[in-house]
Protein backbone atom coordinates (compact mmCIF):
# COMPACT_ATOMS: atom_id res chain seq x y z
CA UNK A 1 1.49 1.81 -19.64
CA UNK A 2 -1.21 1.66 -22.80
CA UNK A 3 -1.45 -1.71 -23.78
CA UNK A 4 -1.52 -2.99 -27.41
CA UNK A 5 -4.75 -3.11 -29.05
CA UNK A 6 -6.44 -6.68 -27.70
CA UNK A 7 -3.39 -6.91 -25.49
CA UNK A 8 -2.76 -7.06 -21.71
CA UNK A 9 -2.09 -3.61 -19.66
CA UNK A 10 1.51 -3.47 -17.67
CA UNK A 11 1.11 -1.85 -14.43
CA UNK A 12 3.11 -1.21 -11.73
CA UNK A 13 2.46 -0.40 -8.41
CA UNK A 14 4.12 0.88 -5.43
CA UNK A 15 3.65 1.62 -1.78
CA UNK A 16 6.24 3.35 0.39
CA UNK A 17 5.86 4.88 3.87
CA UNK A 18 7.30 7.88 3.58
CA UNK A 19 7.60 8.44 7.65
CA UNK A 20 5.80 12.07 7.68
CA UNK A 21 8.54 14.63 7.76
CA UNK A 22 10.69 13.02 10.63
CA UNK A 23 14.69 13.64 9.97
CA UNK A 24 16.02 15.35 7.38
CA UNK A 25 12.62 15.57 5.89
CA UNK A 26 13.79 18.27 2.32
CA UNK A 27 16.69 15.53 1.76
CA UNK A 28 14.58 12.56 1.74
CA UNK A 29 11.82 14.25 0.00
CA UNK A 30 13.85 14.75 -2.66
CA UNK A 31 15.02 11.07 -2.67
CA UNK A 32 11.58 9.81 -2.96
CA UNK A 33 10.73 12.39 -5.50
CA UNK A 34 13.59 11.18 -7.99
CA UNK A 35 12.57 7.35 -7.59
CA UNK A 36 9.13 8.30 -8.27
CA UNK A 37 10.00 9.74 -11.10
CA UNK A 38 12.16 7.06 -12.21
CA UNK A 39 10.20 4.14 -11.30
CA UNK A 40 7.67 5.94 -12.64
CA UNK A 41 4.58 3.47 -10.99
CA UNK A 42 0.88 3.92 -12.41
CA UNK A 43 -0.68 2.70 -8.78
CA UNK A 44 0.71 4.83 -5.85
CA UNK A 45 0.05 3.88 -2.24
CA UNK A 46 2.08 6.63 0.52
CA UNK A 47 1.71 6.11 4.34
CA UNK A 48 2.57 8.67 6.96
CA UNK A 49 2.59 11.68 4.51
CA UNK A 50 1.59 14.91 5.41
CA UNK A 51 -0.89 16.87 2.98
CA UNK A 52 1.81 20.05 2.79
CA UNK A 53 4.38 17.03 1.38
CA UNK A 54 2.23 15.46 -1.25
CA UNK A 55 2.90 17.87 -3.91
CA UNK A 56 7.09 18.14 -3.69
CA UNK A 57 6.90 14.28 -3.05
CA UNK A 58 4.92 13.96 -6.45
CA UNK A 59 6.65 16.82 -8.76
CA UNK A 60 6.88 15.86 -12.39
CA UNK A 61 5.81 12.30 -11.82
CA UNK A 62 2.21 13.22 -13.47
CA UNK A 63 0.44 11.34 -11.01
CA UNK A 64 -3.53 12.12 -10.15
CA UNK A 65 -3.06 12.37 -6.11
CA UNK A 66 -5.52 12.57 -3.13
CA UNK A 67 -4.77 12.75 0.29
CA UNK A 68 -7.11 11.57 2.99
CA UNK A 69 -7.74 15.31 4.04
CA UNK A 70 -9.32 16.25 1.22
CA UNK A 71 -11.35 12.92 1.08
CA UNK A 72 -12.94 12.96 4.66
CA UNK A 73 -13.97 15.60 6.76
CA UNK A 74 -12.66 14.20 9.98
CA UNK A 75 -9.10 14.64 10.86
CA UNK A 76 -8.09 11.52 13.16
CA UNK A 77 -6.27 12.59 16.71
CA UNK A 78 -2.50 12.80 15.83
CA UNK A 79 -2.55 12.94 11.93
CA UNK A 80 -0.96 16.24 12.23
CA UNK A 81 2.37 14.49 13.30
CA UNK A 82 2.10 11.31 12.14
CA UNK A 83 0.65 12.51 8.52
CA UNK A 84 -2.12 10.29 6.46
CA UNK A 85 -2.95 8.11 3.70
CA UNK A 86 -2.55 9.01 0.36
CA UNK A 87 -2.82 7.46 -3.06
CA UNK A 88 -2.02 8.82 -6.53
CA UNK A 89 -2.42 7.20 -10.31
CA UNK A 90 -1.44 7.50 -13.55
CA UNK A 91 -5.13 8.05 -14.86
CA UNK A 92 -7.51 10.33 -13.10
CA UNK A 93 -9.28 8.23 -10.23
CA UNK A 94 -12.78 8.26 -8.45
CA UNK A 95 -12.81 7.94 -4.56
CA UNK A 96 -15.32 5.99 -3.92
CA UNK A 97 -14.87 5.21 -0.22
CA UNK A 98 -13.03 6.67 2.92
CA UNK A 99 -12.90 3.48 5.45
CA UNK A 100 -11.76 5.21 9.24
CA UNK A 101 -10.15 2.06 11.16
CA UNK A 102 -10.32 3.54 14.65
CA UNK A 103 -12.69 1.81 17.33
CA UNK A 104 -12.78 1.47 20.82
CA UNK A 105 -10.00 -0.73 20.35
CA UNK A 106 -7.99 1.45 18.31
CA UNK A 107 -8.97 5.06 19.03
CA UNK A 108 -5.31 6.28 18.04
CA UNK A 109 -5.29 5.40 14.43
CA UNK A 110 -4.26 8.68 12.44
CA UNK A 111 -4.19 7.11 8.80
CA UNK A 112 -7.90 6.25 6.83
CA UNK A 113 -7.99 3.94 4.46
CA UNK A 114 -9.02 5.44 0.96
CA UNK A 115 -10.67 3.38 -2.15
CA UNK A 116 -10.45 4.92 -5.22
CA UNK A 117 -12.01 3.36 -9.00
CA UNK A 118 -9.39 3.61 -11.57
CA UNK A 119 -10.08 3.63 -15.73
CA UNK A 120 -7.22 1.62 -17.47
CA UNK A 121 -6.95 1.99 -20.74
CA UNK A 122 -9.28 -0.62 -22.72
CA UNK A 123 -10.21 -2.77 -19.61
CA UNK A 124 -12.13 -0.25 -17.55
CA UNK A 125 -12.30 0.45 -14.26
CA UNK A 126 -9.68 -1.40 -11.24
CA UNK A 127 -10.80 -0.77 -7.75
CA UNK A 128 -7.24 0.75 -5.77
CA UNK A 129 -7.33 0.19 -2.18
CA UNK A 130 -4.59 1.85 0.42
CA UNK A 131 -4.66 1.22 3.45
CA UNK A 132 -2.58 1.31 6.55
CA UNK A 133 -3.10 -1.06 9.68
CA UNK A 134 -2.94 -0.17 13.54
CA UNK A 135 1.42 -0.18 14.26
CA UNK A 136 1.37 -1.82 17.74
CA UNK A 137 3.07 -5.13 18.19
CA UNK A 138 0.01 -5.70 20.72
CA UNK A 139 -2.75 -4.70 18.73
CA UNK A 140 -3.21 -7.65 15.97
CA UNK A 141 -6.41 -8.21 17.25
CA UNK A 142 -7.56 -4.63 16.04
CA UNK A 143 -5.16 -5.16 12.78
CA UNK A 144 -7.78 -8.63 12.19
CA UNK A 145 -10.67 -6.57 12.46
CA UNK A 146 -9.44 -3.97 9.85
CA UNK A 147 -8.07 -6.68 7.70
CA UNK A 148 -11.81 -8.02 8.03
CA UNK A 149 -12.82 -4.74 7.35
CA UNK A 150 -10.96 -4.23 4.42
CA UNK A 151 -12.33 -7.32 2.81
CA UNK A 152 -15.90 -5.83 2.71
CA UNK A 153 -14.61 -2.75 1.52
CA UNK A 154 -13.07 -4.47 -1.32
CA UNK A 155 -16.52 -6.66 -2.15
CA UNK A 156 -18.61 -3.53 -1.80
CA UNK A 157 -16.50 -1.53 -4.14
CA UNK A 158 -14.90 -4.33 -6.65
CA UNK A 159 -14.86 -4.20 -10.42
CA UNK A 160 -14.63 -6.80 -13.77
CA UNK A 161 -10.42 -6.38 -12.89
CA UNK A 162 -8.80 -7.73 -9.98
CA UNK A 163 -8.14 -5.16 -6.75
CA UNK A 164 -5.11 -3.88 -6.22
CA UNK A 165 -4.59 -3.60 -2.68
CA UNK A 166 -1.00 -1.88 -1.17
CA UNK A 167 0.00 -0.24 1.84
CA UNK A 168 1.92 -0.57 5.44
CA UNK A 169 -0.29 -3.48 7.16
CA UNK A 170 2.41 -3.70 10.45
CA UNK A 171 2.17 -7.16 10.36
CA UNK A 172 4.79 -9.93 9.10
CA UNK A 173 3.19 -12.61 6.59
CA UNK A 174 2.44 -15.08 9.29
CA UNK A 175 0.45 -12.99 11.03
CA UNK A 176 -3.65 -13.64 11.29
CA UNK A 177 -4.37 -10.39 9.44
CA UNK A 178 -2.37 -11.08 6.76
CA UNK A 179 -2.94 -15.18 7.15
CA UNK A 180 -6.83 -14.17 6.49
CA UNK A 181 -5.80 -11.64 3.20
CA UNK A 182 -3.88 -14.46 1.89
CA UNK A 183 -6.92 -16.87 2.26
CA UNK A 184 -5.10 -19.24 4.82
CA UNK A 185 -7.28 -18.79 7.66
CA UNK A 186 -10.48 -17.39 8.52
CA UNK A 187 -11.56 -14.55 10.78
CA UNK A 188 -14.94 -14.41 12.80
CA UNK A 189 -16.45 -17.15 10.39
CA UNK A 190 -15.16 -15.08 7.52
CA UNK A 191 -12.53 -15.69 4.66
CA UNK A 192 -11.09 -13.93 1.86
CA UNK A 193 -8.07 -14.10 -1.10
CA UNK A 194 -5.66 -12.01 -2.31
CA UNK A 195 -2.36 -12.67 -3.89
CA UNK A 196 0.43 -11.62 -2.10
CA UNK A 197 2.89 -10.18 -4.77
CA UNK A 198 6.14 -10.64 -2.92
CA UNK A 199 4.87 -14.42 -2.52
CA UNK A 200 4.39 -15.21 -6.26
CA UNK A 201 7.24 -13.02 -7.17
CA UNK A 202 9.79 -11.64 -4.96
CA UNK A 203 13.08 -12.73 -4.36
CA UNK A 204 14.53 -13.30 -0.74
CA UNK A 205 12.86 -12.14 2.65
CA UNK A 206 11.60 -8.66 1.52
CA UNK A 207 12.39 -7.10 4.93
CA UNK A 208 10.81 -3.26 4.65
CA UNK A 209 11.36 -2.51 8.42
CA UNK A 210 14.30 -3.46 9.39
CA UNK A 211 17.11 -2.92 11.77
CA UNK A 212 19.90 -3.06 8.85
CA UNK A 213 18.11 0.40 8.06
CA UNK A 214 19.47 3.46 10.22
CA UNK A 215 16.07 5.08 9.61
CA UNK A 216 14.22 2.18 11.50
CA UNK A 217 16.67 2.37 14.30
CA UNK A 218 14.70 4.81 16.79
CA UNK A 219 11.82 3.64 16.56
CA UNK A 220 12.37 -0.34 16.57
CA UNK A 221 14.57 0.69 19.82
CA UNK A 222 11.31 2.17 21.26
CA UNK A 223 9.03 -0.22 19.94
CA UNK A 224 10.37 -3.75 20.57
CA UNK A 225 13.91 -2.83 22.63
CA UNK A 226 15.51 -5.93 20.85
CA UNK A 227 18.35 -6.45 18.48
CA UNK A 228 18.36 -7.53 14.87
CA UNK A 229 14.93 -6.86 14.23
CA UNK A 230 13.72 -7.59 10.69
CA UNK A 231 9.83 -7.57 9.24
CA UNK A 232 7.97 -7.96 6.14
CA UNK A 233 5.10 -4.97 6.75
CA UNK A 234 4.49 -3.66 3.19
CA UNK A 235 2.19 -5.66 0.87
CA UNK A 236 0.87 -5.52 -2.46
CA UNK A 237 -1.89 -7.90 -2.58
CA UNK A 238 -4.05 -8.42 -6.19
CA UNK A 239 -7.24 -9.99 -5.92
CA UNK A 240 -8.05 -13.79 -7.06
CA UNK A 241 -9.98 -15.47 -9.87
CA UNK A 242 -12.58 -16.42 -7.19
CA UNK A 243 -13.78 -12.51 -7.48
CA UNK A 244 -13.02 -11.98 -10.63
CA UNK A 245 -13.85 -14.86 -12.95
CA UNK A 246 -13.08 -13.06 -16.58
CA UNK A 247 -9.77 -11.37 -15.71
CA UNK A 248 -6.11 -11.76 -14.48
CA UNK A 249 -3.50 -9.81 -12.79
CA UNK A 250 -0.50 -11.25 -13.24
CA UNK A 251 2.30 -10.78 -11.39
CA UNK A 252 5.44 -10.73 -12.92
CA UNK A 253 8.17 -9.01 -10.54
CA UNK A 254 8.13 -8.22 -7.00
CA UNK A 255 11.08 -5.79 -5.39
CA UNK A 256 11.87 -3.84 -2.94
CA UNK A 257 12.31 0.03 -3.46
CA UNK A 258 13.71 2.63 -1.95
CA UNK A 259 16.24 0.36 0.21
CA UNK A 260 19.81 2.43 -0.65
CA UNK A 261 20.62 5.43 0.33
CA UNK A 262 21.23 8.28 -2.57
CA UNK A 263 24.00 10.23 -1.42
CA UNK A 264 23.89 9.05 2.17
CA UNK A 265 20.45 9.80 2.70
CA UNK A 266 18.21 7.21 3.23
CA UNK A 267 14.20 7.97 1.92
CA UNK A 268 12.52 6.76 5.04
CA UNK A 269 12.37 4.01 8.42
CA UNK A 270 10.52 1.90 5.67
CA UNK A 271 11.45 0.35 2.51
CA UNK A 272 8.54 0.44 -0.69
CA UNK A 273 7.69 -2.51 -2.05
CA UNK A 274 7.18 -2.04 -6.21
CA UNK A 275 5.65 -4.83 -8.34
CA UNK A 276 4.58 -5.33 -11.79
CA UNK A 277 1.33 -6.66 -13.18
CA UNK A 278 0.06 -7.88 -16.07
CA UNK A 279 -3.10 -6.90 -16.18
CA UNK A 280 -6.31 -8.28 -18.65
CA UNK A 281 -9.77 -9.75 -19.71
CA UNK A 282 -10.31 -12.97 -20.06
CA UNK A 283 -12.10 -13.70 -23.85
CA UNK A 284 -15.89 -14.81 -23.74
CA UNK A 285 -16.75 -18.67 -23.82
């Protein structure tokens, strides 16, 4: 939204994994499509999309999009199945990175992460990171390397306005990746902040993969083969007044999206995470 002359920006943001096109995949494109377009977010994060989806999952929303395939010329083993990383905004953005997560300790990561510069109206430009993390319950020593990773992406690229950082990081918040994001440990000598947006202003345990959703159930059955699973992966992180001395990004709301079915069909395996910012410059002095 334009802000008022002198006045803060409102922005909100939203990440969903939209779990490729698994199921029913016309139904729940259609579901995500209408809560796009009613939520109507300025900062758009999607995980697990394939490039042929983008454009019916974006359809009168108005949203700029780009989807890793047209942002890097490598296509990562398996991203035809398992889709990619894509981000859209309100205002016409400026990919200024493509970060590819694989290594020798993660070879089978399909998704890139993709940083794109942002103009807001009367502040100038926010850095917009998505991301996605490696999915294995084993692997968090490869997700604390991209976490790591992602950090220096964020310094190299950041702006006057704090980062907006949001995507599927497969990790619950007491995890070392995220732990290290939210500045409460370090990593390899290294540290970092972000604000966690559910933290400062969500309500409850903000479960987005979760065995209360039907979605989730085949693959949590595969994955961890226990009952009553439940796990905070989805983040929207904002970056703190340590990087960016002479501006804010307040957070003012913090919710989960895309977590009841429309018509019996449920969007996806993961439930979005929305939040709303208050975005500004701090005066002179």
């Amino acid at each position: 939204m334009t802000p008022e002359a002198g006045g803060p920006l409102r922005l909100r943001v939203l990440t969903l994994n939209v779990w490729n096109d698994r199921g029913d995949a016309a139904a729940r494109t259609a579901v995500v499509n209408a809560g796009l377009r009613s939520l109507a977010p300025d900062l758009l994060a999607l995980q697990e999309v394939l490039p042929g989806q983008l454009p019916a999952l974006l359809d009168g929303t108005g949203l700029h999009a780009t989807h890793q395939e047209a942002a890097h010329p490598t296509r990562p083993p398996h991203a035809d199945r398992f889709g990619g990383t894509a981000l859209a905004t309100r205002w016409p953005h400026r990919i200024v990175e493509v970060l590819d997560q694989r290594g020798a300790d993660a070879p089978d990561v399909p998704w890139l992460t993709l940083a794109a510069h942002v103009p807001l109206p009367e502040l100038g430009d926010v850095l917009f990171i998505a991301p996605t993390s490696s999915f294995r319950p084993d692997m968090e020593a490869q997700r604390e390397r991209q976490s790591v990773a992602l950090s220096d992406l964020a310094a190299r690229h950041r702006t006057a306005l704090p980062t907006v950082i949001a995507g599927d990081f497969n990790a619950d918040p007491d995890a070392a990746s995220i732990r290290y994001l939210t500045g409460r440990q370090s990593l390899a000598g290294r540290s970092t902040h972000f604000h966690d947006a559910w933290e400062v202003a969500g309500s409850g345990p903000g479960h987005t993969w979760t065995a209360d959703n039907p979605r989730a159930a085949e693959d949590i059955a595969y994955l961890i083969r226990q009952p009553g699973h439940r796990r905070r992966f989805d983040y929207v992180f904002v970056g703190s007044p340590w990087a960016h001395p002479r501006a804010y990004a307040r957070v003012r709301s913090a919710r989960l999206a895309f977590d009841e079915p429309v018509d019996g069909v449920r969007a996806s395996d993961h439930y979005g995470v929305v939040a709303d910012l208050e975005v500004g410059l701090l005066p002179p002095g």
